[in-house]
Each structure stands twice: as structure tokens, then as C-alpha cells.
C-alpha atoms as a PDB file:
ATOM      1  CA  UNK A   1       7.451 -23.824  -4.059  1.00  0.00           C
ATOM      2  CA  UNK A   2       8.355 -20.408  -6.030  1.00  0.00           C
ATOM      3  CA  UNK A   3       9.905 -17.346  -3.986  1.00  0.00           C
ATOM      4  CA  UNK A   4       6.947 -15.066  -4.078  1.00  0.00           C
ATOM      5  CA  UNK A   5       4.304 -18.328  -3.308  1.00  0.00           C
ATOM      6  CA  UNK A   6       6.286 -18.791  -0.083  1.00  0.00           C
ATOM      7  CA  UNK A   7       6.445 -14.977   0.297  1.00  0.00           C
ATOM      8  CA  UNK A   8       2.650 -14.783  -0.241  1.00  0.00           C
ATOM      9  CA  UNK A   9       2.227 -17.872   2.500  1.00  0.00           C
ATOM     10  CA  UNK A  10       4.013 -16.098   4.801  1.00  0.00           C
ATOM     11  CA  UNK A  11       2.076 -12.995   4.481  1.00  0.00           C
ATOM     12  CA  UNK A  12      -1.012 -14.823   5.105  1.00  0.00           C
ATOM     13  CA  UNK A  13       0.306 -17.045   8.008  1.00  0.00           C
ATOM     14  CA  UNK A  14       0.941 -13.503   9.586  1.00  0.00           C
ATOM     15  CA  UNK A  15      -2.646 -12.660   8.858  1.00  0.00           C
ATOM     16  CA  UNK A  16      -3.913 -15.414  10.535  1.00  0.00           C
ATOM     17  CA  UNK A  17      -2.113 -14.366  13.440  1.00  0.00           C
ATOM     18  CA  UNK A  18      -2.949 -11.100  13.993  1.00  0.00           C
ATOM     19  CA  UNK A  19      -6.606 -11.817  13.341  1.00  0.00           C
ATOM     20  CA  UNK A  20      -6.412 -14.776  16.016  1.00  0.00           C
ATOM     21  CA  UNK A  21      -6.795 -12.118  18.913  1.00  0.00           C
ATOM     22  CA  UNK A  22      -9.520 -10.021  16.560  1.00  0.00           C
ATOM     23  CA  UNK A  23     -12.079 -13.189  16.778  1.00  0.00           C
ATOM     24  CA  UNK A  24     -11.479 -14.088  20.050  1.00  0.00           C
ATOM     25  CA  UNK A  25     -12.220 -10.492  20.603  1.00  0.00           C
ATOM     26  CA  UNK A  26     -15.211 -11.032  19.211  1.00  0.00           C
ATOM     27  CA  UNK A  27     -16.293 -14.124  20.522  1.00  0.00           C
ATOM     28  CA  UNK A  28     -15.408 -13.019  24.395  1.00  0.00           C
ATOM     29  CA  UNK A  29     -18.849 -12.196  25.151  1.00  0.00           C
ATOM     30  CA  UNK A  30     -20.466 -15.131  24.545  1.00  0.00           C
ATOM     31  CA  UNK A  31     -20.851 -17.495  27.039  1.00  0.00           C
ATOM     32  CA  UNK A  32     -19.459 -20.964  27.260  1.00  0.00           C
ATOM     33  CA  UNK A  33     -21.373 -24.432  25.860  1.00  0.00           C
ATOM     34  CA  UNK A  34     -22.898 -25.484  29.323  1.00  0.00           C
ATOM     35  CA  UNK A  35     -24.134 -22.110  30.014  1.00  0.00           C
ATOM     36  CA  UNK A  36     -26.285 -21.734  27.095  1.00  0.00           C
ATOM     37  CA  UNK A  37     -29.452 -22.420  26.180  1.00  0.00           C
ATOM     38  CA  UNK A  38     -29.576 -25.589  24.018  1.00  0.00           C
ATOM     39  CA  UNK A  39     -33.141 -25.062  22.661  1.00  0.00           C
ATOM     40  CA  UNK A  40     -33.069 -21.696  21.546  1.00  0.00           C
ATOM     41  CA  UNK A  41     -30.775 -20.861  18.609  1.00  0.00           C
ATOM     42  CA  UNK A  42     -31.170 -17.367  17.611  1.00  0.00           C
ATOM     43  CA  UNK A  43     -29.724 -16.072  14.167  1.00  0.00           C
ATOM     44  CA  UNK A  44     -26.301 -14.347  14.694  1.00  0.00           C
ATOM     45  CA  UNK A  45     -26.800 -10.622  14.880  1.00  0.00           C
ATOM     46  CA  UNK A  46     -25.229  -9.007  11.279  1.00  0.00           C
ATOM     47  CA  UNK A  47     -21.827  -7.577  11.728  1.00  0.00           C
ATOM     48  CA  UNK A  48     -20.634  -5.772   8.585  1.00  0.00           C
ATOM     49  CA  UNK A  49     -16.992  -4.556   8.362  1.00  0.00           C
ATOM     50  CA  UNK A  50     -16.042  -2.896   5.529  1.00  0.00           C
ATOM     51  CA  UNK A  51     -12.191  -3.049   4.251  1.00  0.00           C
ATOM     52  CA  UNK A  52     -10.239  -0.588   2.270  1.00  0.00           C
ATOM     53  CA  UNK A  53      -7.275  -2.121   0.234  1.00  0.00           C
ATOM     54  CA  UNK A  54      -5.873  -0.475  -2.638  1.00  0.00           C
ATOM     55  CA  UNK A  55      -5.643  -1.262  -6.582  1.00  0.00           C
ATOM     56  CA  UNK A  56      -6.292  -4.434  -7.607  1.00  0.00           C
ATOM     57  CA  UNK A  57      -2.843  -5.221  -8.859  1.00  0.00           C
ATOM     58  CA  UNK A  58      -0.906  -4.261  -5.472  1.00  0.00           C
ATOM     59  CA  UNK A  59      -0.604  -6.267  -2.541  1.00  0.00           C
ATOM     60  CA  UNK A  60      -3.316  -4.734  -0.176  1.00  0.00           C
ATOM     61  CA  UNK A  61      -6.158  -6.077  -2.321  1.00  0.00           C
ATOM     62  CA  UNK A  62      -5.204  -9.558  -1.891  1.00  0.00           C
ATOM     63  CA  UNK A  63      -4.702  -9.542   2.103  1.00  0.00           C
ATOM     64  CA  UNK A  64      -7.860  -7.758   2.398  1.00  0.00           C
ATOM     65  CA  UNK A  65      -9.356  -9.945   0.483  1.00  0.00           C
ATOM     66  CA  UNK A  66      -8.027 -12.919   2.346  1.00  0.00           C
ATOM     67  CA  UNK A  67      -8.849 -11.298   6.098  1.00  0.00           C
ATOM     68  CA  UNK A  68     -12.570 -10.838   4.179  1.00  0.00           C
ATOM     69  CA  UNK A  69     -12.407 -14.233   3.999  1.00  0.00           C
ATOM     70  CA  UNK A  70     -11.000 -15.399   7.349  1.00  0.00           C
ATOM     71  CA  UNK A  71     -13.800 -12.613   8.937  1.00  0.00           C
ATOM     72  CA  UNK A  72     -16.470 -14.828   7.559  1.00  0.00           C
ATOM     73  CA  UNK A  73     -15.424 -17.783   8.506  1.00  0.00           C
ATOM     74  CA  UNK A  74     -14.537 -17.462  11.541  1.00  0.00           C
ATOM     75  CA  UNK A  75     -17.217 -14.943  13.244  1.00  0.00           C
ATOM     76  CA  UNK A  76     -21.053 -16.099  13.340  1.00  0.00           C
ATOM     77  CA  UNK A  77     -22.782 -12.987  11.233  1.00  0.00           C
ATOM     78  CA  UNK A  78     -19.664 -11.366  10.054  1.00  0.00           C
ATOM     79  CA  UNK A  79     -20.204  -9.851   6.630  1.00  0.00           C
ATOM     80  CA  UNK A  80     -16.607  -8.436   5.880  1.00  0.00           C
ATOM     81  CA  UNK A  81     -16.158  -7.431   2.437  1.00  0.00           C
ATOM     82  CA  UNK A  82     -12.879  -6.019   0.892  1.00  0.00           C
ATOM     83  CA  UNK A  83     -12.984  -3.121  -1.817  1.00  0.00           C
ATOM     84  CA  UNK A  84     -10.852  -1.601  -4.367  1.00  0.00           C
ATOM     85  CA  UNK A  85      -9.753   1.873  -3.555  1.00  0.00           C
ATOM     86  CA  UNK A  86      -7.315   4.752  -4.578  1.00  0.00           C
ATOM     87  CA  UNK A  87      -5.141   3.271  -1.270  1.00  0.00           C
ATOM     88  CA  UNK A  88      -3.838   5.093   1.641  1.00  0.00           C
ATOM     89  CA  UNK A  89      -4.985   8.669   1.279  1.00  0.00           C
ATOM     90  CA  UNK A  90      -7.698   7.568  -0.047  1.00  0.00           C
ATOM     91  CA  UNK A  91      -8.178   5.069   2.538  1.00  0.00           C
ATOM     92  CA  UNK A  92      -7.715   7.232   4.874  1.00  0.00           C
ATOM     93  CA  UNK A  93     -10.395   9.710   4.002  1.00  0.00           C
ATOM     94  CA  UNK A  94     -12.884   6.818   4.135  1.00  0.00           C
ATOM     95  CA  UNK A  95     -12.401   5.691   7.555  1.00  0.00           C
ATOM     96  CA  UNK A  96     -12.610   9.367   8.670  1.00  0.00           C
ATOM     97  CA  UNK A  97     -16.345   9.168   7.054  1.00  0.00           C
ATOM     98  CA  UNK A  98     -17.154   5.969   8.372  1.00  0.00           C
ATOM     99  CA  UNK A  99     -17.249   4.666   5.056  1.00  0.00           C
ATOM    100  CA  UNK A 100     -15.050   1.562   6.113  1.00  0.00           C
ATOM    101  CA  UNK A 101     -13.868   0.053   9.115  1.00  0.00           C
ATOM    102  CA  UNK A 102     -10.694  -0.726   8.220  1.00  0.00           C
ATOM    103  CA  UNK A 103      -7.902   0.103   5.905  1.00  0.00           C
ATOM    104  CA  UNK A 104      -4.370  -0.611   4.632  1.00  0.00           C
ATOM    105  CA  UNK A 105      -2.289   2.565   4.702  1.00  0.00           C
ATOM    106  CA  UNK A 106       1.006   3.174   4.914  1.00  0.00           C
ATOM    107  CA  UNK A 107       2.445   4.634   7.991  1.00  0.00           C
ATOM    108  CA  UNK A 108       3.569   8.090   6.435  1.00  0.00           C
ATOM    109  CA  UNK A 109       0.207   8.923   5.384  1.00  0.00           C
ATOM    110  CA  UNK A 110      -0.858   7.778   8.540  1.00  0.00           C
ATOM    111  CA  UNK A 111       1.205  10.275  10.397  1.00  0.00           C
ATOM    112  CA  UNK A 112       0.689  12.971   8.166  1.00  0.00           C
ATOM    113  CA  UNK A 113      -3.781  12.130   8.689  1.00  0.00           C
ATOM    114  CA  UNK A 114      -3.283  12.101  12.667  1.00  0.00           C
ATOM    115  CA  UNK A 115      -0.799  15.357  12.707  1.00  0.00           C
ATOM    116  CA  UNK A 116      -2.659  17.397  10.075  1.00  0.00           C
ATOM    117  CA  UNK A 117       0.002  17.884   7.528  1.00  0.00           C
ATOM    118  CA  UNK A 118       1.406  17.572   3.980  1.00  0.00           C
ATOM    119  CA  UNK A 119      -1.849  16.537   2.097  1.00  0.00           C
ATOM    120  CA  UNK A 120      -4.170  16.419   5.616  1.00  0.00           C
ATOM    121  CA  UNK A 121      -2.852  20.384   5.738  1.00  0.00           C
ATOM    122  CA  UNK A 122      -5.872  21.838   7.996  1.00  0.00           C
ATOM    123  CA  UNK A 123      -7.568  18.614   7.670  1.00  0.00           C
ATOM    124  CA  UNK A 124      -6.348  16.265  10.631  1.00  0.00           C
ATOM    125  CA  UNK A 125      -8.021  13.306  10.873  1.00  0.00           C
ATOM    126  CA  UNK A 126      -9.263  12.316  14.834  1.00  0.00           C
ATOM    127  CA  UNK A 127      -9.845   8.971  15.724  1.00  0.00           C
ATOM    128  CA  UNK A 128      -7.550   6.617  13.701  1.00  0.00           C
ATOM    129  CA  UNK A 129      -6.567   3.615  15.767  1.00  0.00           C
ATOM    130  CA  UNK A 130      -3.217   1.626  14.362  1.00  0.00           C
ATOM    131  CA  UNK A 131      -3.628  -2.216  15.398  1.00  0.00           C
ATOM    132  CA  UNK A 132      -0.553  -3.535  13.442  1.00  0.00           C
ATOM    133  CA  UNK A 133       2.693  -2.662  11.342  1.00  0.00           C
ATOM    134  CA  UNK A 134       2.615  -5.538   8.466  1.00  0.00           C
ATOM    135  CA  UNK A 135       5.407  -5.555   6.069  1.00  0.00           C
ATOM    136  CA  UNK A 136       7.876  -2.990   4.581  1.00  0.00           C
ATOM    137  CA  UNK A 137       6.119  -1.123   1.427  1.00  0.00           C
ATOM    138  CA  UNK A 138       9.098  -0.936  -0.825  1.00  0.00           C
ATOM    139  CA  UNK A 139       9.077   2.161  -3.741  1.00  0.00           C
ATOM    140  CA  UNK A 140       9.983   0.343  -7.113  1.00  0.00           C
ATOM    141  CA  UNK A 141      10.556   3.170  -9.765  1.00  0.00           C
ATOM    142  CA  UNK A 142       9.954   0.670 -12.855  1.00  0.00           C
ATOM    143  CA  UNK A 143      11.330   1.030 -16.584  1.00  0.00           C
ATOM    144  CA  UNK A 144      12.584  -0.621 -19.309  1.00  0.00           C
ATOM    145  CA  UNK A 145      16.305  -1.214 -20.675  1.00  0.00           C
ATOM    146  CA  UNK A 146      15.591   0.178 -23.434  1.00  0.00           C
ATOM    147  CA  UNK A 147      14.433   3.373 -21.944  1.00  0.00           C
ATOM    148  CA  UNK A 148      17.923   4.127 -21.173  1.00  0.00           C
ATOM    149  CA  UNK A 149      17.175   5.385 -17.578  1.00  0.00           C
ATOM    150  CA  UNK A 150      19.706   4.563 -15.103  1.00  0.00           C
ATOM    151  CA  UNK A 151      18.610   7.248 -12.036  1.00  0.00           C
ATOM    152  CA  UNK A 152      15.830   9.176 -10.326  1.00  0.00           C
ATOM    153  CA  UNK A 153      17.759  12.505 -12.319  1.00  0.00           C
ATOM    154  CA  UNK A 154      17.032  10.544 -15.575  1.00  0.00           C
ATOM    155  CA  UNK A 155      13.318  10.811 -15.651  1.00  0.00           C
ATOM    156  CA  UNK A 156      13.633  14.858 -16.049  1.00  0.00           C
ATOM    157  CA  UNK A 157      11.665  15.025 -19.083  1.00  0.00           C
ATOM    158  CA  UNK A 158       9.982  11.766 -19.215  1.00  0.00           C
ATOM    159  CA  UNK A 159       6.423  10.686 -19.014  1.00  0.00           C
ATOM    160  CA  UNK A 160       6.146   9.310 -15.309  1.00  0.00           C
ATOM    161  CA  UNK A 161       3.305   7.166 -13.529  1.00  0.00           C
ATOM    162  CA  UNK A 162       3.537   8.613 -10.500  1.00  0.00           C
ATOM    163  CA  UNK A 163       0.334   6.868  -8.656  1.00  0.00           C
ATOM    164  CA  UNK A 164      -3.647   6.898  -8.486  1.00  0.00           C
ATOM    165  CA  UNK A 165      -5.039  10.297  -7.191  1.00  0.00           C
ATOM    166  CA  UNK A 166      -4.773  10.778  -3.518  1.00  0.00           C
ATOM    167  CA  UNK A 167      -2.388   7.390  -3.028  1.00  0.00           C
ATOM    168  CA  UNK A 168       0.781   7.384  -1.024  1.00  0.00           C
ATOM    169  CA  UNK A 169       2.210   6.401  -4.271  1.00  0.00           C
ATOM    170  CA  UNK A 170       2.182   9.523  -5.280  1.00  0.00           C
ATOM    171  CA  UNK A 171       3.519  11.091  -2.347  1.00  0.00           C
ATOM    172  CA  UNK A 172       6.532   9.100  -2.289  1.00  0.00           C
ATOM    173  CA  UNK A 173       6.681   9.926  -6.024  1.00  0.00           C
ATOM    174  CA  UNK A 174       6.319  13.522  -5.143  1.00  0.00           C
ATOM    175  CA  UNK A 175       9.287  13.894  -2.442  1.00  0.00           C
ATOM    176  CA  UNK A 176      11.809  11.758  -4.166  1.00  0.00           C
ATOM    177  CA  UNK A 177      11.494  13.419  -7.360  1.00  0.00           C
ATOM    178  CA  UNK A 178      12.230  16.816  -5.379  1.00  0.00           C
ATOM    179  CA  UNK A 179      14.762  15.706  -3.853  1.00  0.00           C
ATOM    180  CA  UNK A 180      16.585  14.925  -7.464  1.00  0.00           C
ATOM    181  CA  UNK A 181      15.248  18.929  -7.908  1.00  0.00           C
ATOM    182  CA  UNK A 182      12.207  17.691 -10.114  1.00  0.00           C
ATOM    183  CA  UNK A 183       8.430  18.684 -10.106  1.00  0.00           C
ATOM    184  CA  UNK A 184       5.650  17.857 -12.217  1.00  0.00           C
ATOM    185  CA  UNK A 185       5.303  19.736 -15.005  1.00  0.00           C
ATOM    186  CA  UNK A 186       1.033  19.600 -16.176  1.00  0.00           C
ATOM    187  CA  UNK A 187       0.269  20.159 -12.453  1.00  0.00           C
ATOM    188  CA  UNK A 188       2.434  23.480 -11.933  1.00  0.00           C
ATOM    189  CA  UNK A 189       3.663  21.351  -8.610  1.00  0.00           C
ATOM    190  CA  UNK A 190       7.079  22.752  -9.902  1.00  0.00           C
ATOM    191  CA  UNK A 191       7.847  24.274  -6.511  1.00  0.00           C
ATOM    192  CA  UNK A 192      10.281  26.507  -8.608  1.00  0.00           C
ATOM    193  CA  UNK A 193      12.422  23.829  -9.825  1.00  0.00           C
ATOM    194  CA  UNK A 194      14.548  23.599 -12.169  1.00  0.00           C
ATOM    195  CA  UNK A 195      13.033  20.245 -14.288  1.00  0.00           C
ATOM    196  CA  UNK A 196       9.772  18.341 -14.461  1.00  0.00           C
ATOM    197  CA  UNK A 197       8.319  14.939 -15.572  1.00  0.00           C
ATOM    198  CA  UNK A 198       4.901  14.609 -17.611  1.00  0.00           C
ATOM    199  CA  UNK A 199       3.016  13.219 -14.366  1.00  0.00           C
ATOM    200  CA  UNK A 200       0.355  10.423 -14.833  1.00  0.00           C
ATOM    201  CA  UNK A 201      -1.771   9.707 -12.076  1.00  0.00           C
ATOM    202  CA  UNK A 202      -2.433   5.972 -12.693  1.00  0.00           C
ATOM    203  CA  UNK A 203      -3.182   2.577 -10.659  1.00  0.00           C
ATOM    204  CA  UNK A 204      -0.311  -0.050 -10.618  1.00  0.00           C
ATOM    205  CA  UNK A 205      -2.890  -1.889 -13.209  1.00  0.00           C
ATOM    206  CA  UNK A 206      -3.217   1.234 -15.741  1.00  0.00           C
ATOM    207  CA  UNK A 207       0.856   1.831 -15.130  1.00  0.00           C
ATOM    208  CA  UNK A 208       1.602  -1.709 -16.125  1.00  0.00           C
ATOM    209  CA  UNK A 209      -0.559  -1.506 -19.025  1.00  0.00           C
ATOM    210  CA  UNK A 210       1.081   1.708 -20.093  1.00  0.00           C
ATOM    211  CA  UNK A 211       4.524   1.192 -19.821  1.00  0.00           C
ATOM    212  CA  UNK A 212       4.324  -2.165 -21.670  1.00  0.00           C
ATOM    213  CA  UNK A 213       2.361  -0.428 -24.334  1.00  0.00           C
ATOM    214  CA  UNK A 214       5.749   2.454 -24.483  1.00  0.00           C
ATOM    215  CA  UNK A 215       3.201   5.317 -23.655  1.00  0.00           C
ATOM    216  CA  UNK A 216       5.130   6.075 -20.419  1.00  0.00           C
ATOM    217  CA  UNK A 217       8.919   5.716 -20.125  1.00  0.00           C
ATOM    218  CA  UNK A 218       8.740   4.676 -15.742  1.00  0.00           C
ATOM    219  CA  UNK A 219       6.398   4.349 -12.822  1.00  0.00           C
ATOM    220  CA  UNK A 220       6.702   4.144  -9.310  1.00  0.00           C
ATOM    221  CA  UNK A 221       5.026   1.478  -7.496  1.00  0.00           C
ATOM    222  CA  UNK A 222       4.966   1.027  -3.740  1.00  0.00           C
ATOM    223  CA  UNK A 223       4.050  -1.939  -2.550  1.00  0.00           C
ATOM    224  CA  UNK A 224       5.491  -5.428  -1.204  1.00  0.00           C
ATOM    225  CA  UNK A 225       8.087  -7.402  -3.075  1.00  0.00           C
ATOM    226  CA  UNK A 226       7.150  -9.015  -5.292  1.00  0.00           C
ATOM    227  CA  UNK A 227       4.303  -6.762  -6.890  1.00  0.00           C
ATOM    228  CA  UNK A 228       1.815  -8.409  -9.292  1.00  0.00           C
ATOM    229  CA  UNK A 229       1.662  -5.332 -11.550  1.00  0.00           C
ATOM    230  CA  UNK A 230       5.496  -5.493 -11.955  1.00  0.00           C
ATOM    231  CA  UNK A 231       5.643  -9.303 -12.547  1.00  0.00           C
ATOM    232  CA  UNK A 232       3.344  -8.545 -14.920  1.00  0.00           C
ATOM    233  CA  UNK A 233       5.606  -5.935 -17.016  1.00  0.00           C
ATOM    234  CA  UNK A 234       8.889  -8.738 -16.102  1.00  0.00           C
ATOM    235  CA  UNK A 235       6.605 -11.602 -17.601  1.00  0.00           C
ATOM    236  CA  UNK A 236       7.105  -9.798 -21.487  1.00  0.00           C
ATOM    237  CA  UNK A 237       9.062  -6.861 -21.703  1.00  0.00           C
ATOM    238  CA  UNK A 238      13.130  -6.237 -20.251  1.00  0.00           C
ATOM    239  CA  UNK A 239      12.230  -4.825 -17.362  1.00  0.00           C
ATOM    240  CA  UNK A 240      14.612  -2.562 -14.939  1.00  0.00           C
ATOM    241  CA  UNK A 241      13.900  -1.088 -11.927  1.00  0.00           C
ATOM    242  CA  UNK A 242      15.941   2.253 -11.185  1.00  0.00           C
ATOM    243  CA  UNK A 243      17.958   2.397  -7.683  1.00  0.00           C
ATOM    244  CA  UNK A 244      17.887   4.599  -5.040  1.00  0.00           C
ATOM    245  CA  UNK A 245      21.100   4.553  -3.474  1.00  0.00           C
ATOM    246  CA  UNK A 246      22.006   4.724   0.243  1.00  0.00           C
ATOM    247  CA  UNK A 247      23.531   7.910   0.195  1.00  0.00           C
ATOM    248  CA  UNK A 248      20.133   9.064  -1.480  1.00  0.00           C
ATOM    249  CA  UNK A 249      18.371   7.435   0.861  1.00  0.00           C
ATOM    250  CA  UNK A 250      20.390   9.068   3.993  1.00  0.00           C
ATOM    251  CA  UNK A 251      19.359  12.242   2.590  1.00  0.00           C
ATOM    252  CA  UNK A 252      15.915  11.357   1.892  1.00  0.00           C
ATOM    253  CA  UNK A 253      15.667  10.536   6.030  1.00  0.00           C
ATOM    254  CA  UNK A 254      16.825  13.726   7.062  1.00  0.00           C
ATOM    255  CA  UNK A 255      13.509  15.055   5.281  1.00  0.00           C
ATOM    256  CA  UNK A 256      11.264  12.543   5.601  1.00  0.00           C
ATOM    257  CA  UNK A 257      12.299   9.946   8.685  1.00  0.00           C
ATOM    258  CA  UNK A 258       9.485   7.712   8.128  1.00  0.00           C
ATOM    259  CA  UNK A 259      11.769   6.154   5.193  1.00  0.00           C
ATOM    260  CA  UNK A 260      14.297   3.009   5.572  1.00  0.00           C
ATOM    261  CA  UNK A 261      16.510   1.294   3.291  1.00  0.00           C
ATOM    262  CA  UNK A 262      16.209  -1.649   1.744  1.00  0.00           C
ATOM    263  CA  UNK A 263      17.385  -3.831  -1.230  1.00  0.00           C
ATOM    264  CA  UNK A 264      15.064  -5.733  -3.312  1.00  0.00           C
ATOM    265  CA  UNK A 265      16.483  -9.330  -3.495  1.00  0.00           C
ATOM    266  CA  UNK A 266      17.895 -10.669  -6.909  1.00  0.00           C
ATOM    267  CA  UNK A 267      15.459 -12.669  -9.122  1.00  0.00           C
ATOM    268  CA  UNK A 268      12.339 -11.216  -7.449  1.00  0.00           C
ATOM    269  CA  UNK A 269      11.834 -10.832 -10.854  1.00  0.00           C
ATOM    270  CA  UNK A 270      11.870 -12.258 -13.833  1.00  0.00           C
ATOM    271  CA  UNK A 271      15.330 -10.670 -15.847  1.00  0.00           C
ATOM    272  CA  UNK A 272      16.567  -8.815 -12.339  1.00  0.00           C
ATOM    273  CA  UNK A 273      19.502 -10.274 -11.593  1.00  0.00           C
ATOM    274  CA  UNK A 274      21.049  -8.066  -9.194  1.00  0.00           C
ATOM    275  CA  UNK A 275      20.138  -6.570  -6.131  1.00  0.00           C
ATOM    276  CA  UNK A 276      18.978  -3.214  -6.245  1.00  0.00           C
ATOM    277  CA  UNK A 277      18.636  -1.006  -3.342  1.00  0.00           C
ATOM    278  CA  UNK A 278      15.941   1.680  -2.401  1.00  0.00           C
ATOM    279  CA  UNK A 279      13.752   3.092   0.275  1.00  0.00           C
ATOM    280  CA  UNK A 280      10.376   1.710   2.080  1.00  0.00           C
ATOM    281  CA  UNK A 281       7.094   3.019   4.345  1.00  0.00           C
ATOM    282  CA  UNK A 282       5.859   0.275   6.095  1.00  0.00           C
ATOM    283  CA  UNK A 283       2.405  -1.037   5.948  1.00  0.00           C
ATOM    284  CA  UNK A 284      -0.703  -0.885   8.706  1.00  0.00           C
ATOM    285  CA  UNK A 285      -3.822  -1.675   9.520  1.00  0.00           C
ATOM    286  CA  UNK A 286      -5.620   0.875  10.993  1.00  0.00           C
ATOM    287  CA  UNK A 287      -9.345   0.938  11.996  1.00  0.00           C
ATOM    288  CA  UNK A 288     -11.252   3.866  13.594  1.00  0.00           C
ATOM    289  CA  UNK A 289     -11.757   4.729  17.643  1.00  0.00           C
ATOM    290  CA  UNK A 290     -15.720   4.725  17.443  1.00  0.00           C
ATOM    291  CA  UNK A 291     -15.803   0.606  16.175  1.00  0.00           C
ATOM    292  CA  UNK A 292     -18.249  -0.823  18.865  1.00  0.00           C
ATOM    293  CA  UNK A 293     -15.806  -2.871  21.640  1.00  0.00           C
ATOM    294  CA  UNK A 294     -16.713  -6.122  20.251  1.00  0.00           C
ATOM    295  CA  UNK A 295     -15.488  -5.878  16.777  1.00  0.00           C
ATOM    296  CA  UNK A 296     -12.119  -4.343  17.734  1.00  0.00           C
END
């Protein structure tokens, strides 16, 4: 079995898991065989759970799809159904308008929702209920060799995917770029520094598309390793994914401590032979307070 099948089996073994105590949770308040009624059968009450992933090339729309899936199995009347979204802030906005029930976000954005700041400034979002930390999300700033772009301070200048609208994508994008003293230049988000990158605000999908197509020279991508967008890019072009090295990443902590290092493996690609070391956010699940007792 490949790397990223096993990787992908393990992320759904741990799925399993964690939803083992959600359906008994759900199932507690029936009562056992004996004590039931054997005549009448009544039809399962509906229970419809929403579930907010992210694009449909990163790694949240798969698991949600797959909990979707183990919901409806498993729960008499469950109707879980897992949707494409603009992931975490987006995500995040939705369960604070009961739009979903639950949602893949990474924990930044989740701290930033339940404290009121950086892009939930005056808009703090009550009621957000963590139930699990997953699996690191790792930032892979993706080019090509041929791009000739060896460091964050290379893409001054350069057309950068920097994430869908209101994604932690693009917040990640946003504070490492400052902290190599770069801003986005069509946005005026220059902060009064010194360079810029042409900002796109694309999905992993769009990004992939792009930068195989040489309309934009990188893109940052968080998600897990491996990421089907990237393989996608690795499967017919050189690919190269630009580090972020430790000392970087030290000083990206002191601002932001939500960060961690990490080092994506050699070969989780196709053409990456070496390890290359960067930064994560790790991944939740996070539902809302107001869920009725037996669906949490």
C-alpha cells in the first residue's frame, strides 16, 4: 500500500474513533431490546447535521465526507450531509448562523472567532464547542523549479495564491508574508511595507489549475500531507515547495504561538526528494453549544 493510502487509512481509522462515542451518544436514550415494544416500530425521527469542510481538493472535504457517511450508517434517521465551503473562516461564520452543525477549522481561527480578534475584530463568535484536535495542518508554499524561487523573500513581486476569501489559508498567507516585510499589493493590505505580491484569492483546486497553467508563479496551501491539489501539480509539472526554516519559524511563534514546526517527509511527493521543513495549525472539529444533548 502507497504512503498517502496508509496515511489516508489512518486518518479515517481515527475518524471512526472519535465518532464511536458520538453514536453511542446518540443511541443512549433508547432503551434496551427486552424493554421495547416488539409490535410497534415507529419511523426514526429525522436528524439532519449539516458539515462544513473546505475546498474540494483539500483534506477536510474528504473526512467530512467520510463522517457523512459513517453518520448515516450508523444512527437510525441521521441525514448528515458534507458541503464544500470557503473553510475555516468561512466555516466558522456558518456555525455562528446555525447554518451547519459542524465544521473543520483550524485552531487559530478558532481562537481568533472565540476571543474576537484579527478577522473576528468586534465580531466574537459565542458558543463554539471544540470536540477534537485531528491532525497537524501543514502550510505548503508551492512553486515550480523553474520559477526560480528558493524563499518566502522571493515571492516579492510575484503573482501569489494566497487562499479562498475568508479561509485560514489566507491568514497564514497573510502573517508569514509580513513577517518576510511583504503585503499584498491590489488589496492596499501593505501595512506600510516595503514589497508586495499580486494576491489571488483562490481554492487549492483554482491554485493548482493556475500554477500548472504558469499564470501564478506560488501558492500556499494548508492542509494535511499529502494534499490532493499538490499531488496534482507533482503528477505533471517539477514541482518545489519553498521552506520555512526553524529560525523563521521561532520567530513566527513569538507572534503567532498557535504555530509549530514541522518537516514534510521526503517523497510525499512525486519529484520531492528531500525533506523540507515549515510551520503547522492543527485541525478541529468544532460544533456549536445550542446542538440538542442527543446529537452531541
Amino acid at each position: 500500500m502507497r504512503k498517502r493510502e496508509l496515511k489516508r487509512c489512518s486518518l479515517l481509522l481515527f475518524v471512526f474513533l472519535l465518532l464511536g462515542a458520538f453514536l453511542a451518544a446518540a443511541g443512549c436514550g433508547q432503551k434496551p431490546a427486552a424493554e421495547q415494544k416488539a409490535p410497534e416500530q415507529k419511523e426514526p425521527a429525522k436528524k439532519f447535521i449539516n458539515i462544513a469542510t473546505g475546498g474540494t481538493a483539500g483534506t477536510y472535504y474528504p473526512l467530512g465526507g467520510a463522517i457523512a457517511d459513517i453518520l448515516n450508517k450508523n444512527i437510525p434517521g441521521m441525514n448528515a450531509s458534507a458541503q464544500s465551503t470557503g473553510a475555516s473562516v468561512a466555516n466558522i461564520n456558518m456555525l455562528g448562523d446555525g447554518s451547519v452543525d459542524l465544521a473543520f477549522v483550524q485552531n487559530d481561527i478558532a481562537y481568533y472567532a472565540a476571543n474576537g480578534t484579527e478577522m473576528f475584530k468586534d465580531k466574537k463568535v459565542e458558543g463554539l464547542k471544540g470536540l477534537a484536535t485531528l491532525y497537524p495542518e501543514t502550510i505548503q508554499i508551492v512553486t515550480l523549479r523553474q520559477k526560480n524561487i528558493n524563499s518566502v523573500a522571493d515571492l516579492a513581486g510575484k503573482r501569489v495564491a494566497v487562499g479562498a476569501p475568508g479561509s485560514g489559508t489566507e491568514v497564514n498567507a497573510r502573517q508569514i508574508l509580513r513577517l518576510y516585510d511583504i503585503g499584498y499589493a491590489q488589496t492596499r493590505q501593505t501595512h506600510g511595507l516595503p514589497r508586495t505580491v499580486q494576491a489571488d484569492f483562490l481554492s487549492f483546486a483554482e491554485a493548482a489549475d493556475q500554477l500548472k497553467d504558469g499564470i501564478i508563479d506560488a501558492a500556499f496551501l494548508t492542509a494535511g500531507v499529502p494534499t490532493a491539489a499538490v499531488q496534482d501539480i507533482a503528477a505533471t509539472r517539477d514541482l518545489k515547495i519553498v521552506p520555512i526554516p526553524e529560525a523563521v519559524a521561532s520567530r513566527l511563534r513569538e507572534r503567532y504561538p498557535y504555530y509549530t514546526p514541522v518537516v514534510i517527509p521526503p517523497n510525499s511527493y512525486r519529484g520531492q526528494a528531500e525533506p523540507v521543513p515549515t510551520v503547522a495549525v492543527m485541525a478541529m472539529l468544532v460544533t456549536r453549544s445550542d446542538l440538542p444533548e442527543d446529537l452531541e
